[in-house]
Structure formats: C-alpha cells, structure tokens
Protein backbone atom coordinates (compact mmCIF):
# COMPACT_ATOMS: atom_id res chain seq x y z
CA UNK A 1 217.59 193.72 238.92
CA UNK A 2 214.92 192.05 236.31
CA UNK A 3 217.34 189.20 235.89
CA UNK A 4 217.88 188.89 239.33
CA UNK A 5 214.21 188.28 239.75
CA UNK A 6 213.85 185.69 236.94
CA UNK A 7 216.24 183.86 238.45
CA UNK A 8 215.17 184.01 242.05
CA UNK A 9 211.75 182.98 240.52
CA UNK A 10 213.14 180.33 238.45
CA UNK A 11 214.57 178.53 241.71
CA UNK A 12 210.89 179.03 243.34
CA UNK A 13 209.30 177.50 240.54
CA UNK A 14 212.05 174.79 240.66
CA UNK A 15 211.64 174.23 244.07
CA UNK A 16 207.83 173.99 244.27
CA UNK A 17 207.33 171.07 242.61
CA UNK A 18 205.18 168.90 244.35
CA UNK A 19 204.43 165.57 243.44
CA UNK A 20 205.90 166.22 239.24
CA UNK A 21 208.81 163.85 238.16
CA UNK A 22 212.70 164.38 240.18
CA UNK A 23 214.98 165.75 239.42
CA UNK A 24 213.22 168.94 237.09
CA UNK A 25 215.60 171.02 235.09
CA UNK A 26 214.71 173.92 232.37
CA UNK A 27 217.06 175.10 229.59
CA UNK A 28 218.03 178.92 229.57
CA UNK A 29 219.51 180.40 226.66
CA UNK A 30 221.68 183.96 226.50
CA UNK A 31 221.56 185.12 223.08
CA UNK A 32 224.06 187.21 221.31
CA UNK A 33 223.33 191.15 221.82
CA UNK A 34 222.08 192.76 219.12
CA UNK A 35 224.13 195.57 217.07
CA UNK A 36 224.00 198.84 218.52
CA UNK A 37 221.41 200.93 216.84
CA UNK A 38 220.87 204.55 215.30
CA UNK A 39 224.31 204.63 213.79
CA UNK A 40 224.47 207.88 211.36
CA UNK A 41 227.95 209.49 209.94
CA UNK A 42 227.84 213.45 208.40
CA UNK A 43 230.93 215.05 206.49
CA UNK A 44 232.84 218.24 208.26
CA UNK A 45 234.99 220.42 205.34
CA UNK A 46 235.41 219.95 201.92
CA UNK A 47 233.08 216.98 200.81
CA UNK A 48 234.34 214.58 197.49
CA UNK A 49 232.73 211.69 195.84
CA UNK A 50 234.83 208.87 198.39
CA UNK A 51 232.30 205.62 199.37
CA UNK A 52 233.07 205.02 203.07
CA UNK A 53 231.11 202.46 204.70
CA UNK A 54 231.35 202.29 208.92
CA UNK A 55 230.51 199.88 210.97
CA UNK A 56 229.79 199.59 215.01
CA UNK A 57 230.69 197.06 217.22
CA UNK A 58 230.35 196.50 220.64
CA UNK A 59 232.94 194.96 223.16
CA UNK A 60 231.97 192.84 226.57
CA UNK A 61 233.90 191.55 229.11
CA UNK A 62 233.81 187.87 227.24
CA UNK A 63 233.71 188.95 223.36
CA UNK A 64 232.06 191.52 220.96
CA UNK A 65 228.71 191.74 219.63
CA UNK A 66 226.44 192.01 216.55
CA UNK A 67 228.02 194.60 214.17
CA UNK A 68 225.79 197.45 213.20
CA UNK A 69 225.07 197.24 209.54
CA UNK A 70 226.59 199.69 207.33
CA UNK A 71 226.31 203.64 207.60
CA UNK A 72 227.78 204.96 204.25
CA UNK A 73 228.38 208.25 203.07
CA UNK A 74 229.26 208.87 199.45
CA UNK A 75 231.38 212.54 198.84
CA UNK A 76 233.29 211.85 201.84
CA UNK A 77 236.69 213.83 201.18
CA UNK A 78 239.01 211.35 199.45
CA UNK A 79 242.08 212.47 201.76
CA UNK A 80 240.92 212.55 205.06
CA UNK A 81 242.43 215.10 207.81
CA UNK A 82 241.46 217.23 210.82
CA UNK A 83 240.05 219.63 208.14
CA UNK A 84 238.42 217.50 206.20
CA UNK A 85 236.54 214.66 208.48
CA UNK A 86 233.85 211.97 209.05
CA UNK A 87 231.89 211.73 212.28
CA UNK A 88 230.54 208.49 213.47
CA UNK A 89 227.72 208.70 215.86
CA UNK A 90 225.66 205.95 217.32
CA UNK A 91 222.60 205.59 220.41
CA UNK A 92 223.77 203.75 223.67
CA UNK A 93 222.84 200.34 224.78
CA UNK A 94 222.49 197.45 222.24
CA UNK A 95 219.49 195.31 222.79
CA UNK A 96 220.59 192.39 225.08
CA UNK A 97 223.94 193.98 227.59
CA UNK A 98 225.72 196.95 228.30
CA UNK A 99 228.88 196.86 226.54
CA UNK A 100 232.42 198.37 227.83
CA UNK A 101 233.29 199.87 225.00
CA UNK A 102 233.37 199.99 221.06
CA UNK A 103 235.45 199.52 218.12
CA UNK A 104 234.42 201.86 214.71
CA UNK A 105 235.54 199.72 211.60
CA UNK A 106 235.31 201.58 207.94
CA UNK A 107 235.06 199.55 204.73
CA UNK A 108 234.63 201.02 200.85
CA UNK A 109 232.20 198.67 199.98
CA UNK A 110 228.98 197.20 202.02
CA UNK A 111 230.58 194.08 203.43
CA UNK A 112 231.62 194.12 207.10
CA UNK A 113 235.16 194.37 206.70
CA UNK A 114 236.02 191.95 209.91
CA UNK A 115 239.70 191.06 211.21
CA UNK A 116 242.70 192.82 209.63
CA UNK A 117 243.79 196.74 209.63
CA UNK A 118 240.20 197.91 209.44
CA UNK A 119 239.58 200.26 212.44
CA UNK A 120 239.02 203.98 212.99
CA UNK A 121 239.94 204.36 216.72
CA UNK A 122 243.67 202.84 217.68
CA UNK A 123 241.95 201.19 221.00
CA UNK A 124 238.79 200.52 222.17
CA UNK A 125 236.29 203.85 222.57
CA UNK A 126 235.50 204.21 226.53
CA UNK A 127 231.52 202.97 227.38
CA UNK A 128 229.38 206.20 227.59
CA UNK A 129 231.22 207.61 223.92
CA UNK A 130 229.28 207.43 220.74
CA UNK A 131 230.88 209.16 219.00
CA UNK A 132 234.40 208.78 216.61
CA UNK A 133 235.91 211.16 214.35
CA UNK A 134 237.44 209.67 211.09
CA UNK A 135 240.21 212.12 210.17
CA UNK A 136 242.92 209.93 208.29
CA UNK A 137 242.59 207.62 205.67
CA UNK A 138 245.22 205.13 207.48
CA UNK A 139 243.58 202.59 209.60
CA UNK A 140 244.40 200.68 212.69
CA UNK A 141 244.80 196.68 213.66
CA UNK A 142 241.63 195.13 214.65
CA UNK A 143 240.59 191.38 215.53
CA UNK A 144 237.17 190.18 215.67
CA UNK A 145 236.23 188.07 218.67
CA UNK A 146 232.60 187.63 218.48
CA UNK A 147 230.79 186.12 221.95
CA UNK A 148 229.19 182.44 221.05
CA UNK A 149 224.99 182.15 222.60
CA UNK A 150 224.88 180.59 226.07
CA UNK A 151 222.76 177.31 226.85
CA UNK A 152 222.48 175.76 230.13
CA UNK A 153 220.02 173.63 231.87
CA UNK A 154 219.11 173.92 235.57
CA UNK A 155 217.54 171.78 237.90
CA UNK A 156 216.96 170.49 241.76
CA UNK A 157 218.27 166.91 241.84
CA UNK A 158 217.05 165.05 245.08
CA UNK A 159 218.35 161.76 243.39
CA UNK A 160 221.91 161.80 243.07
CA UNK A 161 224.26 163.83 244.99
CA UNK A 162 223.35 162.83 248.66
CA UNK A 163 221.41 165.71 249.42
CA UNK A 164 218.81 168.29 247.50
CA UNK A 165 221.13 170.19 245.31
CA UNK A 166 220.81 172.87 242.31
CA UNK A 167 222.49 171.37 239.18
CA UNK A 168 223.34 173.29 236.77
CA UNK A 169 224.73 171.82 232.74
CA UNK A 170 226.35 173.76 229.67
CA UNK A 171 226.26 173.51 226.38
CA UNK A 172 229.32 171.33 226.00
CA UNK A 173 228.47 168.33 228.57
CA UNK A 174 229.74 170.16 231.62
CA UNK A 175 228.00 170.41 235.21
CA UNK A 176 228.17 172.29 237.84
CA UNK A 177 226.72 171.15 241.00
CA UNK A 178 226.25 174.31 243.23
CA UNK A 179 224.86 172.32 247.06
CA UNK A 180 221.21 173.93 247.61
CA UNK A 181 221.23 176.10 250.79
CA UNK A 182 218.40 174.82 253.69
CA UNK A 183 220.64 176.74 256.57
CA UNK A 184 220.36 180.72 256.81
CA UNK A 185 224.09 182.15 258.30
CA UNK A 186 223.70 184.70 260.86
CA UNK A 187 223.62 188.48 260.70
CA UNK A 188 226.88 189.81 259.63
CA UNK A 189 228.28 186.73 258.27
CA UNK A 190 229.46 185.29 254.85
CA UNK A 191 229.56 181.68 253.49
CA UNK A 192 232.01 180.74 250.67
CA UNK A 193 229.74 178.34 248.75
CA UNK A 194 231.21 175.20 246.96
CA UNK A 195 230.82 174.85 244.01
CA UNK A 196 231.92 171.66 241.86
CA UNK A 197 232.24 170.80 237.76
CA UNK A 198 232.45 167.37 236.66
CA UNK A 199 233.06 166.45 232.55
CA UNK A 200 235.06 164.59 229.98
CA UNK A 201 238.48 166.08 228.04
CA UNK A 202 239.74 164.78 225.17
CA UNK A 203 243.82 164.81 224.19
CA UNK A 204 243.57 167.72 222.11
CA UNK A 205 241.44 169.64 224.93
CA UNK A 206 244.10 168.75 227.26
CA UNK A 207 247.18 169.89 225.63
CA UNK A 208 247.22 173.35 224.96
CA UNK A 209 244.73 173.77 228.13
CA UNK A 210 240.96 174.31 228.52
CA UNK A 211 239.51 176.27 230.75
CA UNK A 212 237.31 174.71 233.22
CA UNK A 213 236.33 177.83 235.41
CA UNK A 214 235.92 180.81 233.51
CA UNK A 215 237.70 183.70 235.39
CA UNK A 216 235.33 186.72 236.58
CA UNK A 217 236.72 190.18 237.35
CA UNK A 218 237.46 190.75 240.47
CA UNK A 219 237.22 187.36 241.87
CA UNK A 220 239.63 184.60 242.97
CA UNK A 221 238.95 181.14 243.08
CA UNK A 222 240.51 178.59 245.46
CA UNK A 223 240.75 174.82 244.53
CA UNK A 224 240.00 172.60 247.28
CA UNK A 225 239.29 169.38 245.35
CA UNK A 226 239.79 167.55 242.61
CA UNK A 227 239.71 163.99 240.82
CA UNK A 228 241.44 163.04 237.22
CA UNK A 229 240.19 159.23 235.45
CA UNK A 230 242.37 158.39 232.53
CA UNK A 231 240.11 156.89 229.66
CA UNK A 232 241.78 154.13 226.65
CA UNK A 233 245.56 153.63 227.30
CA UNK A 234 248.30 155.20 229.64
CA UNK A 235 248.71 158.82 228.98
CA UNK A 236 252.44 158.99 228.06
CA UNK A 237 254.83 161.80 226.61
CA UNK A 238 254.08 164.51 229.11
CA UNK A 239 255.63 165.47 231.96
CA UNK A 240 251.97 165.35 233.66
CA UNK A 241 248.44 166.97 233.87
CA UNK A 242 247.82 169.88 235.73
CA UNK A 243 245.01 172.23 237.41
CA UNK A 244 246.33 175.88 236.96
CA UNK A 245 244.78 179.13 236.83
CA UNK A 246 244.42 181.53 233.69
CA UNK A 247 247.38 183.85 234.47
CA UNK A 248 249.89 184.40 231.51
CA UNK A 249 252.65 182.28 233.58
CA UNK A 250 249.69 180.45 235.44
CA UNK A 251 249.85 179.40 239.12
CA UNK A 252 250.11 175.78 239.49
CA UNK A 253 247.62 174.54 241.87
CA UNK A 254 248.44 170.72 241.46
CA UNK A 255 250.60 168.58 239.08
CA UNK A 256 249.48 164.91 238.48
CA UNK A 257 252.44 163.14 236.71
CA UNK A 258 251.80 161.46 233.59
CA UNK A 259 253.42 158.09 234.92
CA UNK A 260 250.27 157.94 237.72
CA UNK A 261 247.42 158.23 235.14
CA UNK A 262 247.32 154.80 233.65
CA UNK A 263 243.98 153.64 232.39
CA UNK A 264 240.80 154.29 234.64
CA UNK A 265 243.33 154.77 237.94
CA UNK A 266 241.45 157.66 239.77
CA UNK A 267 243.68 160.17 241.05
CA UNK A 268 243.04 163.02 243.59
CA UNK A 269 245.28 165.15 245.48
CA UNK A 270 246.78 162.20 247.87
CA UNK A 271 248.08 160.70 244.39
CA UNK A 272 251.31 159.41 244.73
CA UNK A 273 254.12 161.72 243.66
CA UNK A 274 251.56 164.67 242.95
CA UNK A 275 252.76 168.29 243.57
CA UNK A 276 250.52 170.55 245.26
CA UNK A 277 251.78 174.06 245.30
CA UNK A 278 252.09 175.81 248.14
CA UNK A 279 250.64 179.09 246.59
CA UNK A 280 247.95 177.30 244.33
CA UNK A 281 246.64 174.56 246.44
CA UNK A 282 243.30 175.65 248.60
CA UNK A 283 244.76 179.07 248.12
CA UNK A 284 243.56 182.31 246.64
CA UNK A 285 244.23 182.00 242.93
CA UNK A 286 244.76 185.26 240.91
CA UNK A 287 241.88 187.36 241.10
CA UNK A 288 240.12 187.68 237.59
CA UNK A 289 241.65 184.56 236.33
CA UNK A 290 239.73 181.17 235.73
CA UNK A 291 240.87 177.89 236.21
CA UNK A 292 242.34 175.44 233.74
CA UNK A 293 243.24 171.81 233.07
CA UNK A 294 246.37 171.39 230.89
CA UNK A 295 249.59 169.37 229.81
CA UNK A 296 252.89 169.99 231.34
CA UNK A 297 256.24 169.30 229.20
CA UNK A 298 255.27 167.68 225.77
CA UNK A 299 251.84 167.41 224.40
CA UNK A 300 250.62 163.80 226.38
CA UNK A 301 249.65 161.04 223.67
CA UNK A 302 247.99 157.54 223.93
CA UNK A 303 245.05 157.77 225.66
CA UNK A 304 241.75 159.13 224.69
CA UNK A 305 241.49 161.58 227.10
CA UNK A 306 239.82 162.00 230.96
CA UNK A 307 237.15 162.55 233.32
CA UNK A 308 237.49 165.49 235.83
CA UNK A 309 236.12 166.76 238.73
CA UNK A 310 237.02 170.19 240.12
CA UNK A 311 235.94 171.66 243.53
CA UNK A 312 236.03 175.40 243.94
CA UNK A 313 235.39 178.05 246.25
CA UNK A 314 235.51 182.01 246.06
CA UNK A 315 237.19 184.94 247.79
C-alpha cells in the first residue's frame, strides 16, 4: 500500500508542474533486499568439535537476495544424523521484499560458499518457514541467481508522442511509453491499456533471444504491434527475426525473414512474406511468460544489429 502511494504521488507531483521545463522525468532506484536477519543455529545430541558455517538466502519471483552472513557453530557432531543435528533458525522479512522462499547453504569455513553442492534443504523452504534442520553431512545442488538493482526514469512528455503521455526508461536504454489516461471508463468496466517499448539490439542480443517484456505471474500479454529497422549491412544467415513469448517451446507471434531486413528497411507486420501466427498474433500469449525478440534457424550475421518497437496489451 506505501508504494502504491509513492507512486500515485509521484505522478501528482509529475503532473503538477506548472510553468518548469517539458518533458520532467525523476530516476527511481529498487535496491537489492537486504539478507534476512537474526539467523542463529544450536546443536541437538551428541555435540563434537566440527566448524559448520550456514548461510541464509532469500528467493523472489525474479532472483535471490543478500545472503545472511555466517552463523557458525564449532562442536557440531562431525557425522551428522537425525540423532545428532543442527537447527537453522532465522526472523521473517528481509529489509526491502517479501521473499517466496529460502535456500540454507553450509560452508566449513567463513566464506559464502555460493554455486555448487552446497545446500541443506533439497528444494526451496516454503515462505512463512524459518527454520531447517541439518541432519546429514551430504549436501544438495544449489545455483546462485542473485537479483541485479533496478533504475528507471519517469516522466510526462507533452513533446513527443502526439499527446501527454507517461514515459517511462530502464537502465539499459529501453522505454516504455505507457499513453497518460485524461478519460475515466464507466462503472463496471475495464480498459486494457497499451503499452509500447522502443530500443536498440545488437547481433549477439538477438541470437540466443532477449527478452523485451519481462513475463509477470499470472498475466498474458498480447502483441498488437510492432516495427524492426536493420542497422550496418543486410542481416544474413538466419532463417529470420522473430517476436515470441518466453515459453520453453515459445509461441511465435510473428516471423520477419532475414531476406526482408536489409539495411534501414522498416518492417512491421504488413512486411512482405512475414508470418503472423494465428495463435501468437494479437492473441493471448502464455500467461506468466514475457515476450522476446530472437533469431530463427542459424545465428543471423552481418549487420550490427536493430531498432525495435513492440506494442503490448494485457489480459
């Protein structure tokens, strides 16, 4: 609810501007959350003079967080078992997100032990648990995905995009332009809003696929637009450039061949020879997936890369 409000007042501020210089923009930033806190560990049966070292990290949606720092015991039991245990406890929310759930890592020295077969729990500990029980000296896979810090800049633009619009940029050079809202919709109805990202990919970006739209659970998107620029020479090699969602065998919404993207021709989906699927074109994408640009057949070669625009709504 608090960051609800800053936001809500953010676009007040934004829009109440008076006579001050157009378009105005301010730069948010959504640090990393903190490790979770109050992490202890106490010895059940026969103690020994074994250094353990645990460590607590949290899991999002996107990533993981801070680790704690380490919680060692020194006469742990040198053969663990359900006799002869470690408990792991820890207090709930870290500062800066509720998490979904945690991993428990244990170490014999102070360093956080990272990626590699360095976990207590097999999978990831439900939310509301803080607590693990360390009752066998074997140890289970684990991979470290750590979230990155958000940046973005937002701003009203009256300038540039043929009406008043709320503009929002990322960290990497992208934009989305989300149209600012004058009407009100009746009582009882809803309003799919349109939402648009324009930026640059280079070759590398494009084959292997980059995400444009990051996927959100629970949502489906639905392309309704788009618009590919080659930059440098012909893109060659590939079969052609496509718009897909996330999914593990994605859903194609459209398929520019490679053969139509010579230098600075501006394609959209009238293109000649372009392939709009009938299930991915302006229709409801899989739901929790995001939306990607990426090569078809070979990995494309020659030119330096593209600009892109994307048009999206949501279910």
């Amino acid at each position: 609810m608090k960051k609800f409000i800053a936001i809500a007042s953010l676009l007040i501020s934004l829009a109440v501007v008076g006579w001050s210089q157009s378009p105005q923009s301010v730069t948010l930033t959504a640090n990393i959350p903190g490790p979770p806190s109050g992490v202890n560990v106490y010895t059940t049966g026969a103690t020994g003079s074994t250094l353990y070292c645990y460590y607590v990290v949290a899991v999002y949606n996107a990533g993981m967080g801070t680790p704690s720092q380490p919680t060692c015991i020194y006469n742990s039991n040198g053969t663990l078992s359900g006799s002869n245990f470690n408990t792991i406890t820890w207090s709930g929310t870290p500062p800066g997100g509720v998490p979904i759930g945690w991993w428990v890592l244990r170490s014999t020295g102070y360093s956080f032990p990272g990626t590699g077969t360095t976990a207590v729990n097999a999978t990831v500990i439900a939310a509301g648990t803080y607590s693990q029980t360390d009752q066998s000296n074997s140890l289970n896979s684990f991979t470290f995905s750590p979230l990155s810090a958000g940046y973005a800049t937002i701003g009203l633009d009256n300038l540039n995009y043929g009406q008043p619009a709320i503009v929002v940029g990322d960290a990497v050079g992208n934009t989305d332009i989300k149209w600012y809202q004058i009407a009100i919709s009746p009582a009882g109805t809803t309003q799919s809003q349109l939402y648009t990202r324009v930026g640059y990919l280079g070759l590398s970006q494009i084959n292997g696929g980059t995400v444009i739209v990051p996927g959100i659970n629970g949502v489906s998107y639905r392309v309704v637009d788009f618009l590919f620029q080659g930059v440098g020479s012909n893109l060659a090699t590939c079969t052609s450039v496509n718009v897909d969602d996330t999914t593990g065998t994605p859903v194609v919404v459209a398929a520019v061949p490679v053969a139509t993207l010579a230098s600075n021709a501006v394609i959209g989906p009238g293109g000649a020879n372009n392939t709009l699927t009938t299930m991915g074109w302006q229709g409801a994408l899989t739901a929790g997936k995001g939306i990607q640009i990426i090569n078809a057949g070979s990995s494309c070669t020659a030119a330096t890369g593209l600009y892109y625009r994307i048009e999206w709504t949501t279910n």
